[in-house]
C-alpha atoms as a PDB file:
ATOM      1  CA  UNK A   1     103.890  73.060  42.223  1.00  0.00           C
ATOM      2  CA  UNK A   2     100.132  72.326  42.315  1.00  0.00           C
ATOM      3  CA  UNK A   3      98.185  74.684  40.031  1.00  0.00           C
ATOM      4  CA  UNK A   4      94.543  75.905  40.752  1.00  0.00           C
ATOM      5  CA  UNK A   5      91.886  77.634  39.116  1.00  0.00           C
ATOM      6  CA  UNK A   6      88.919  78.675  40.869  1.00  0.00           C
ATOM      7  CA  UNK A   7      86.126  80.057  39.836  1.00  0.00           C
ATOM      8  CA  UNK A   8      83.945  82.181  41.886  1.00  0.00           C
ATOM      9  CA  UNK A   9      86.466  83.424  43.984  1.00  0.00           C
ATOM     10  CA  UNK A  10      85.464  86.684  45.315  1.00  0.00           C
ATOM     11  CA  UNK A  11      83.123  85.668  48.292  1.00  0.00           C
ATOM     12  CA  UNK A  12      82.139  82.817  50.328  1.00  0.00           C
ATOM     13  CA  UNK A  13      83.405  79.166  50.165  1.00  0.00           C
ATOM     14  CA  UNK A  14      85.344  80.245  46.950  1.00  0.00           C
ATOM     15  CA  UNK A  15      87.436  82.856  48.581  1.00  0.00           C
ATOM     16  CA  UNK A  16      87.672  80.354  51.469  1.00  0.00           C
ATOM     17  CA  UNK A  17      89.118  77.672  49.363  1.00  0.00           C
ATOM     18  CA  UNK A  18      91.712  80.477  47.657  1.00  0.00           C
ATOM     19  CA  UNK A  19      92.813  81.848  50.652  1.00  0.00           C
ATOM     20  CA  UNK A  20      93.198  78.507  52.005  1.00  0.00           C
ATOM     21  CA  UNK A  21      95.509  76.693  49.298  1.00  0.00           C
ATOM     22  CA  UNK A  22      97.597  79.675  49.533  1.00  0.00           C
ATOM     23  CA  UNK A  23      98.532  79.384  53.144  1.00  0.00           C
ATOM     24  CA  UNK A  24      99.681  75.460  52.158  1.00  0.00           C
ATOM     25  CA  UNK A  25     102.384  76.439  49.855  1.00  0.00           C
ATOM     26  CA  UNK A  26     104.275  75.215  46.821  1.00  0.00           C
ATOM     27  CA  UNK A  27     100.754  76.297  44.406  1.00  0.00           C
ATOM     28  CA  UNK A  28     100.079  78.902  41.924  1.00  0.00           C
ATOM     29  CA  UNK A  29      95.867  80.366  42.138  1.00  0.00           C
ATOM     30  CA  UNK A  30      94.510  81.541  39.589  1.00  0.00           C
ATOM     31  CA  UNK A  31      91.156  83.221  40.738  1.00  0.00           C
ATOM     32  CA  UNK A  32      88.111  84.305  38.905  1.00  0.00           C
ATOM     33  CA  UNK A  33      84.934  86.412  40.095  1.00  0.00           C
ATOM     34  CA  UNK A  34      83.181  89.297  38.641  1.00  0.00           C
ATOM     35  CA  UNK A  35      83.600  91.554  41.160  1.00  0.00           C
ATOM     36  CA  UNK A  36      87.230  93.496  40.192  1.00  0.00           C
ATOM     37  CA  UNK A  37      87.623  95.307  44.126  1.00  0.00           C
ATOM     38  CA  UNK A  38      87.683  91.478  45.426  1.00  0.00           C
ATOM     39  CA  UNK A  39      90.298  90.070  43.098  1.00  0.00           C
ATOM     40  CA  UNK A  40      92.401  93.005  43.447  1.00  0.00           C
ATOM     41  CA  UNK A  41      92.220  92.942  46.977  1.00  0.00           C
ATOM     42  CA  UNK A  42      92.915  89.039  47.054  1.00  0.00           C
ATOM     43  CA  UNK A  43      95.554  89.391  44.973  1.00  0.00           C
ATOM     44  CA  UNK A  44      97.377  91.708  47.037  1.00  0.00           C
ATOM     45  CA  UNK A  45      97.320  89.640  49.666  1.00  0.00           C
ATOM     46  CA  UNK A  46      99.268  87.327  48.046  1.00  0.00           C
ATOM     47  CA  UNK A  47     100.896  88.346  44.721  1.00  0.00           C
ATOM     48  CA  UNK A  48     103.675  85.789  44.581  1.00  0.00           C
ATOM     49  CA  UNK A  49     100.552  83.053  44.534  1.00  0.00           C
ATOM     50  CA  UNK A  50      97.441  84.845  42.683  1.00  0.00           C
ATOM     51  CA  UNK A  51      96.973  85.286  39.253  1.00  0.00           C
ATOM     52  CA  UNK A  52      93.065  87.180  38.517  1.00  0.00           C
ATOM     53  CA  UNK A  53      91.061  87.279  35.277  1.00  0.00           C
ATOM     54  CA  UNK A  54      87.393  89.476  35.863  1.00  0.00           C
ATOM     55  CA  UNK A  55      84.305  87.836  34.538  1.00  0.00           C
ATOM     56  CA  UNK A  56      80.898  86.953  34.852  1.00  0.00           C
ATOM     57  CA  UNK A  57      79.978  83.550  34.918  1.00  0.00           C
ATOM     58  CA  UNK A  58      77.000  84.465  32.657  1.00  0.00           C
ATOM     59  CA  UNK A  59      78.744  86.258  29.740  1.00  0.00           C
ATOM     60  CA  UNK A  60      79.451  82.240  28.243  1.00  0.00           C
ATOM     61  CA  UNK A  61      80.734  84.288  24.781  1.00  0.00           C
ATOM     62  CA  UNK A  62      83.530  85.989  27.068  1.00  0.00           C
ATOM     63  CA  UNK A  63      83.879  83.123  29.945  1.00  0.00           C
ATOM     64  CA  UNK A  64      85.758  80.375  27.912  1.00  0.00           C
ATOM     65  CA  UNK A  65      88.291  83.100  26.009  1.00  0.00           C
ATOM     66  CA  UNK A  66      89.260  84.668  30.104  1.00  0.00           C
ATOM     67  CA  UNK A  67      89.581  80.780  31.370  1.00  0.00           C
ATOM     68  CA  UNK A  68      92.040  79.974  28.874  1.00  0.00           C
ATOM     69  CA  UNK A  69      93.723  83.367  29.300  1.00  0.00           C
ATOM     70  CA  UNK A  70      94.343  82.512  33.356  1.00  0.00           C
ATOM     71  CA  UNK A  71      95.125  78.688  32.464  1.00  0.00           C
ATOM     72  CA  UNK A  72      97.919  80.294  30.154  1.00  0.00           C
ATOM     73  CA  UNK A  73      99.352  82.515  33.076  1.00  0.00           C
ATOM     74  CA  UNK A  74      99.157  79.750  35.217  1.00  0.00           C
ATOM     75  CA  UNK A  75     101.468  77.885  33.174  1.00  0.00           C
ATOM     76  CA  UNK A  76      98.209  74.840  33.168  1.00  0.00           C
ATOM     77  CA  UNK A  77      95.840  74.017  35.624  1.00  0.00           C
ATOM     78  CA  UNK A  78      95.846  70.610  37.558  1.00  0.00           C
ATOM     79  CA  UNK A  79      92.921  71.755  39.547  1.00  0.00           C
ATOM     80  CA  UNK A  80      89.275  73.559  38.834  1.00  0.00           C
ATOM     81  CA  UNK A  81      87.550  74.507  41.439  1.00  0.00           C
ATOM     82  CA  UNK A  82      83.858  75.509  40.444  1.00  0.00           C
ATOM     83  CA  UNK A  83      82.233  77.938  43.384  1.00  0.00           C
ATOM     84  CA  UNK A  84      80.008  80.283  41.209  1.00  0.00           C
ATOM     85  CA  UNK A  85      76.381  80.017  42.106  1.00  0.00           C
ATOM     86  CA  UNK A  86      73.748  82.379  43.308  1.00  0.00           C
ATOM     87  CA  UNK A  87      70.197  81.375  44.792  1.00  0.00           C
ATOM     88  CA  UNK A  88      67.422  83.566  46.424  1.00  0.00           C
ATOM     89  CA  UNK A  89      64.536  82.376  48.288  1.00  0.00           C
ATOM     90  CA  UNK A  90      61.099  83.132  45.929  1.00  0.00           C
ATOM     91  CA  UNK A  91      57.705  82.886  47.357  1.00  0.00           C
ATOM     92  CA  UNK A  92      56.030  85.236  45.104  1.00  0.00           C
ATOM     93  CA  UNK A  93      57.753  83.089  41.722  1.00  0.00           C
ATOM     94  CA  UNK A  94      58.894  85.923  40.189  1.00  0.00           C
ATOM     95  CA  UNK A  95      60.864  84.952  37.104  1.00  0.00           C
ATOM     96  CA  UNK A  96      63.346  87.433  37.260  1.00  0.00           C
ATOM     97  CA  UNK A  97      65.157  85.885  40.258  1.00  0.00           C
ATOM     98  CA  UNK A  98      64.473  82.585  38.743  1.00  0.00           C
ATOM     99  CA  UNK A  99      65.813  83.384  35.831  1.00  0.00           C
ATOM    100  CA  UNK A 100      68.991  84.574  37.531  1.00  0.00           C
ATOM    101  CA  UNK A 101      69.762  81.630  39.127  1.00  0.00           C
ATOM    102  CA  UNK A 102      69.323  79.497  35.688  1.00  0.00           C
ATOM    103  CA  UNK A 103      71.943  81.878  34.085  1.00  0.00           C
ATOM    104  CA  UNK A 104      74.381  81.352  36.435  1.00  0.00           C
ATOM    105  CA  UNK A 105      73.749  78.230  38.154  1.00  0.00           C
ATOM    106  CA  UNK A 106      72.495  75.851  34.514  1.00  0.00           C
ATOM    107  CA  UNK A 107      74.039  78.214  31.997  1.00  0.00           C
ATOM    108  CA  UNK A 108      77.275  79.875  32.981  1.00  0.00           C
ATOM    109  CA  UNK A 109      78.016  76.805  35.754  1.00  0.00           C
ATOM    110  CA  UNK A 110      77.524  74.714  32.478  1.00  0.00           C
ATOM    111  CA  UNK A 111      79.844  76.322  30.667  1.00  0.00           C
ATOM    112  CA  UNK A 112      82.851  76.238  32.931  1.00  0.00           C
ATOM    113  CA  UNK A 113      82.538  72.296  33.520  1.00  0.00           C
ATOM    114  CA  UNK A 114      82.504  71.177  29.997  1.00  0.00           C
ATOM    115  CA  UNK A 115      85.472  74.019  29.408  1.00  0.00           C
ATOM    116  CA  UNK A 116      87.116  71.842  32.551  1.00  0.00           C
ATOM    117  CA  UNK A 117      86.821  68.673  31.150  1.00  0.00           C
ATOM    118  CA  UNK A 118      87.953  69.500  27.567  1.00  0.00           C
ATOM    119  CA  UNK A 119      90.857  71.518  28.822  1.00  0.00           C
ATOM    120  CA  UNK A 120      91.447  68.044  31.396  1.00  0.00           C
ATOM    121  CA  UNK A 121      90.747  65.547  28.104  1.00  0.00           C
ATOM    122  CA  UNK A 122      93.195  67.205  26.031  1.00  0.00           C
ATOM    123  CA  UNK A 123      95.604  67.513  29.184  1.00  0.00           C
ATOM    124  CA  UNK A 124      95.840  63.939  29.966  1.00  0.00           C
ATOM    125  CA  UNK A 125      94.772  64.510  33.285  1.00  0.00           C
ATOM    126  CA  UNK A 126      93.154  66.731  35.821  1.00  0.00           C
ATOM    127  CA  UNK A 127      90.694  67.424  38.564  1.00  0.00           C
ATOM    128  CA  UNK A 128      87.247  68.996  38.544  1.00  0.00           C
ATOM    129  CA  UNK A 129      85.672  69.634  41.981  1.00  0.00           C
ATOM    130  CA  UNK A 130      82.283  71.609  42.044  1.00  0.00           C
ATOM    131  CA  UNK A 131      80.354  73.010  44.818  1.00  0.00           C
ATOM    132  CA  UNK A 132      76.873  71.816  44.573  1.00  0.00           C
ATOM    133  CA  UNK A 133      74.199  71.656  47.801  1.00  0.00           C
ATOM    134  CA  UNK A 134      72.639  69.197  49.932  1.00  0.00           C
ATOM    135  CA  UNK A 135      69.532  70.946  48.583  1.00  0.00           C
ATOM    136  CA  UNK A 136      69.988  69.574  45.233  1.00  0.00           C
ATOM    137  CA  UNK A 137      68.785  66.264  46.713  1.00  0.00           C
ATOM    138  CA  UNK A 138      64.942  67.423  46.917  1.00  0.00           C
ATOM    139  CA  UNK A 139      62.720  70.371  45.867  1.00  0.00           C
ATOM    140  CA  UNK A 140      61.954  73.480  47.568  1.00  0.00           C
ATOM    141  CA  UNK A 141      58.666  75.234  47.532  1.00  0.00           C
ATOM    142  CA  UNK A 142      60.598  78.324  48.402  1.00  0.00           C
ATOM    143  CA  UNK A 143      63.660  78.179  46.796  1.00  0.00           C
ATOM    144  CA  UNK A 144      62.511  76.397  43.527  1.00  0.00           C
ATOM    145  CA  UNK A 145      64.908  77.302  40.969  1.00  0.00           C
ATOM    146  CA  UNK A 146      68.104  77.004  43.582  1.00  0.00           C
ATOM    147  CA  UNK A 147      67.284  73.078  44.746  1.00  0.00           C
ATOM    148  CA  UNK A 148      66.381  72.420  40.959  1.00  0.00           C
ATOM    149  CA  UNK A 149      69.273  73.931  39.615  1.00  0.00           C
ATOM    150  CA  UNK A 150      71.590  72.091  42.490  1.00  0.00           C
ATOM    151  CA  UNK A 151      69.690  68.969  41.268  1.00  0.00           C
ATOM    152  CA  UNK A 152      71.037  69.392  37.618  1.00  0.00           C
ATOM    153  CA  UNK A 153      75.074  70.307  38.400  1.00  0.00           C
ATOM    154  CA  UNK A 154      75.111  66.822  40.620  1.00  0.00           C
ATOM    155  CA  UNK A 155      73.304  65.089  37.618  1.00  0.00           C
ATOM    156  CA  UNK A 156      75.467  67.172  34.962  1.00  0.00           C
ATOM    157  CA  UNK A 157      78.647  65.841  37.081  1.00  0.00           C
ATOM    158  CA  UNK A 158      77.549  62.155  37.331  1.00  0.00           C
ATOM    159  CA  UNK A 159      77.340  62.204  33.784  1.00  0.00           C
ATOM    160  CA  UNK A 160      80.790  64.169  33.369  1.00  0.00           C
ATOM    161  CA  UNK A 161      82.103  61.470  35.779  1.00  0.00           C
ATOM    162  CA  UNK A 162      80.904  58.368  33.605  1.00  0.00           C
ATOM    163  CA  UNK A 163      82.267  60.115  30.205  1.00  0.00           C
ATOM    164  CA  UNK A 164      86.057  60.692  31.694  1.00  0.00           C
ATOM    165  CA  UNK A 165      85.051  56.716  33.219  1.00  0.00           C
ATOM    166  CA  UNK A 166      84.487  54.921  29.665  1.00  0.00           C
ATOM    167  CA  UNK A 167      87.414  57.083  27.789  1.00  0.00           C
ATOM    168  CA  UNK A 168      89.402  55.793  30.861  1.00  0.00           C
ATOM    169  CA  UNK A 169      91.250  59.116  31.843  1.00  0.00           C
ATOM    170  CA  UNK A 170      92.918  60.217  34.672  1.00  0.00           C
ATOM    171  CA  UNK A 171      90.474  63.202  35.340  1.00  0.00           C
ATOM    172  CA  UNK A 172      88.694  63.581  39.028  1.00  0.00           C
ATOM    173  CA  UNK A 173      85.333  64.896  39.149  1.00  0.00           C
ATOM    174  CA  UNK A 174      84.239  65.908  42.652  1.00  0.00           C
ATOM    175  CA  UNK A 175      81.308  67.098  43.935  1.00  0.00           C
ATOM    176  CA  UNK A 176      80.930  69.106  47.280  1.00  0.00           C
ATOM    177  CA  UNK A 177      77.938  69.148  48.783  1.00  0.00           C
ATOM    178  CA  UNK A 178      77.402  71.745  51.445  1.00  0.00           C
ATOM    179  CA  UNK A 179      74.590  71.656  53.908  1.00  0.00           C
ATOM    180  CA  UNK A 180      74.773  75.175  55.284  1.00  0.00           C
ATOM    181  CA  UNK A 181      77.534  77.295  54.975  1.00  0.00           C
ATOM    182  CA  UNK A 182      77.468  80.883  57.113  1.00  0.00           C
ATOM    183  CA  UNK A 183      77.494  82.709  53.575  1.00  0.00           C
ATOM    184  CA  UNK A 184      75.549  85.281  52.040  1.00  0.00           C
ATOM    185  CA  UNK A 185      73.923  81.853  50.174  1.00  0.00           C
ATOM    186  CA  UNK A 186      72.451  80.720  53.766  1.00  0.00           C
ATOM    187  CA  UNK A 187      69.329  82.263  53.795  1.00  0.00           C
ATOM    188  CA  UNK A 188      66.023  81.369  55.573  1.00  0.00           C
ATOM    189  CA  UNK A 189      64.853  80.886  58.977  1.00  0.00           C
ATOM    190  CA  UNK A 190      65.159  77.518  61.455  1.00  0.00           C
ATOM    191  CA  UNK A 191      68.704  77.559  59.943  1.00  0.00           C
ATOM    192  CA  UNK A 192      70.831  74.809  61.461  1.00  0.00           C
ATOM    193  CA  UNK A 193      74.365  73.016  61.583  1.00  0.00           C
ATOM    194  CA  UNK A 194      75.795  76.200  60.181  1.00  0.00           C
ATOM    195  CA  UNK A 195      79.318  75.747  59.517  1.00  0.00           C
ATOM    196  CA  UNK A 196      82.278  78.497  59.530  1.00  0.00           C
ATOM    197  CA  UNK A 197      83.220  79.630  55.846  1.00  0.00           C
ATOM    198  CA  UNK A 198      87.240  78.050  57.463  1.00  0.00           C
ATOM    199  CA  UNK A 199      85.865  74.765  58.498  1.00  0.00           C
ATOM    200  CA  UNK A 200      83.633  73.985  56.148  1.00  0.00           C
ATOM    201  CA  UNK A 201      86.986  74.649  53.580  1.00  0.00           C
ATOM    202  CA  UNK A 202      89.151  72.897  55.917  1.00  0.00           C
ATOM    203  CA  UNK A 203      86.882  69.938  54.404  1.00  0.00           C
ATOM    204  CA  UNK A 204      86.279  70.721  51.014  1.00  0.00           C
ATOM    205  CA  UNK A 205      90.217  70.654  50.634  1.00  0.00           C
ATOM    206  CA  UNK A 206      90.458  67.294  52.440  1.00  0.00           C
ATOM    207  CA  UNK A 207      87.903  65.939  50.034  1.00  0.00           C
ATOM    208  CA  UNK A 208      89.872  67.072  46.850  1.00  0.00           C
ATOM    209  CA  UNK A 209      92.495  65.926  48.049  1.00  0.00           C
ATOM    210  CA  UNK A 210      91.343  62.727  48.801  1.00  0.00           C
ATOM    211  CA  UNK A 211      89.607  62.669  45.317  1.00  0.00           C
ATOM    212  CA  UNK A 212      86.593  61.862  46.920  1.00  0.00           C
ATOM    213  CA  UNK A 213      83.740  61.903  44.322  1.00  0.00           C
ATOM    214  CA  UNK A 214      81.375  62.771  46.886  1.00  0.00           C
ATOM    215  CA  UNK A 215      82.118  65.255  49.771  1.00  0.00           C
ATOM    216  CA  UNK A 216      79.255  66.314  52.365  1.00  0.00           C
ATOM    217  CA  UNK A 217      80.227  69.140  54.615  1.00  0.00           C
ATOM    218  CA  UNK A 218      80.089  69.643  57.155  1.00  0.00           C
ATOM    219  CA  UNK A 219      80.121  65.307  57.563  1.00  0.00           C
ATOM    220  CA  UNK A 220      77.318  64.984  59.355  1.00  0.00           C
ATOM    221  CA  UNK A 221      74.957  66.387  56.467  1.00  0.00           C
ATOM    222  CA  UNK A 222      76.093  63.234  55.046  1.00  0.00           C
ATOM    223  CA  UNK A 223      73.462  61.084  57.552  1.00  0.00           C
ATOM    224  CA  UNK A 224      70.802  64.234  57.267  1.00  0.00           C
ATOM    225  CA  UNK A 225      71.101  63.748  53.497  1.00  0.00           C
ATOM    226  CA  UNK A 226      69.981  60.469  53.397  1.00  0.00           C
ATOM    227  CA  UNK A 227      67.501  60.979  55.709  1.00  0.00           C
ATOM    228  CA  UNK A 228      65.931  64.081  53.626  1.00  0.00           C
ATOM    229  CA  UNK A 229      66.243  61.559  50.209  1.00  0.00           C
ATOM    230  CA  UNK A 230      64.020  58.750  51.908  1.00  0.00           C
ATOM    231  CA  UNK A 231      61.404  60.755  53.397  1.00  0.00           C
ATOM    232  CA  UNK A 232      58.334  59.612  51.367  1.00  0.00           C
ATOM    233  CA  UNK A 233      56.883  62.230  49.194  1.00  0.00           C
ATOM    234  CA  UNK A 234      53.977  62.536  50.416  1.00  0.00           C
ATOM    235  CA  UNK A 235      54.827  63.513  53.859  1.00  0.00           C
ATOM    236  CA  UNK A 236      57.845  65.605  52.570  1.00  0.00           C
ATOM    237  CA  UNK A 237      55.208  68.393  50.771  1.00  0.00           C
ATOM    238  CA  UNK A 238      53.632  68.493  53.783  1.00  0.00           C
ATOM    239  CA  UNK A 239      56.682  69.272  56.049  1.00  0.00           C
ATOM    240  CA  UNK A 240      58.121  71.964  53.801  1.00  0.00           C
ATOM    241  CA  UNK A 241      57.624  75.069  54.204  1.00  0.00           C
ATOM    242  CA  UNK A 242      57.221  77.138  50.378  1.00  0.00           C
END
């Protein structure tokens, strides 16, 4: 029996992902979120398959004690999935909402991947996946903190990816790189290539379980990606919109 953890499992791709692996059977979910109606209400979907712990991937004093609490319950976890993140579109730079998405997205994501990859070194083995963005891959004049922040988990994970590489352990680290997702996270106008919370899952999975270390989804955000790397700097300031 495959067990998973997943973090930030009370909207969006998270829940997704949850409600997904428990329709395939033969796994155990353990399912984390700060919002206590959402877990309960996931739970009850399925109590032979979810196990819930509440709290807030910003409280990093609380966070590791509650992810070894649900690892415990779970009997071990073969599987993190990291979905936490929050991002709000800022053309007035007011700190407060950047500051928001540092906490959650730098600090608290922060704190649940090195938790992962301890708990995976001492394991013997394991599998970190993270959800990251396509936006990661440049800077946003309206979004700063989100792209920047995006920038630093794929950076955080290469480097996370190298150390499990030279120790030479078992221990996947994936990361999932939406473009966007029809989410309370896609936010904006000219929006485009939106993809269904179930396909864009449907994917995700696939790439876990493929133990791809790179998974663009929908696919084709794969060719825009590259595109969106090499366009020259210059131009690309001009282009955007912040």
């Amino acid at each position: 029996m495959k067990r998973i953890l997943i973090v930030g499992a009370t909207s969006g791709i998270g829940e997704g992902l949850a409600r997904l692996y428990a329709e395939r059977g033969e796994v155990k979910i353990g399912v984390m979120g700060r919002r206590s109606g959402r877990l309960k209400d996931l739970c009850a979907s399925r109590p032979d398959v979810f196990e819930a712990e509440v709290c807030d991937v910003t409280d990093t004093e609380a966070l590791p004690v509650a992810l070894e609490r649900l690892a415990s319950r779970l009997g071990g976890v073969d599987i993190l999935v990291l979905a936490s993140g929050t991002g709000d579109l800022n053309p007035e730079l007011d700190y407060a909402v950047e500051r928001c998405t540092l906490d959650t997205n730098v600090t608290g994501w922060t704190c649940v991947a090195d938790w992962a990859i301890r708990y995976f070194e001492n394991r013997g083995q394991g599998h970190l996946a993270t959800v990251t963005s396509v936006g990661g891959l440049r800077g946003s004049g309206a979004a700063p903190a989100y792209n920047a922040t995006k920038s630093f988990q794929m950076n955080y994970l290469e480097g996370l990816r190298q150390r499990v590489a030279v120790r030479r352990l078992p221990i996947e680290v994936t990361d999932i790189r939406p473009g966007f997702v029809d989410t309370a996270m896609a936010k904006g106008e000219g929006l485009f290539w939106v993809a269904p919370v179930d396909k864009a899952c449907r994917q995700i999975a696939r790439g876990i379980d493929r133990r791809r270390k790179v998974v663009y989804v929908t696919r084709r955000w794969r060719l825009a990606a590259w595109v969106y790397r090499h366009i020259p700097g210059w131009l690309y300031v001009r282009m955007m919109k912040g």
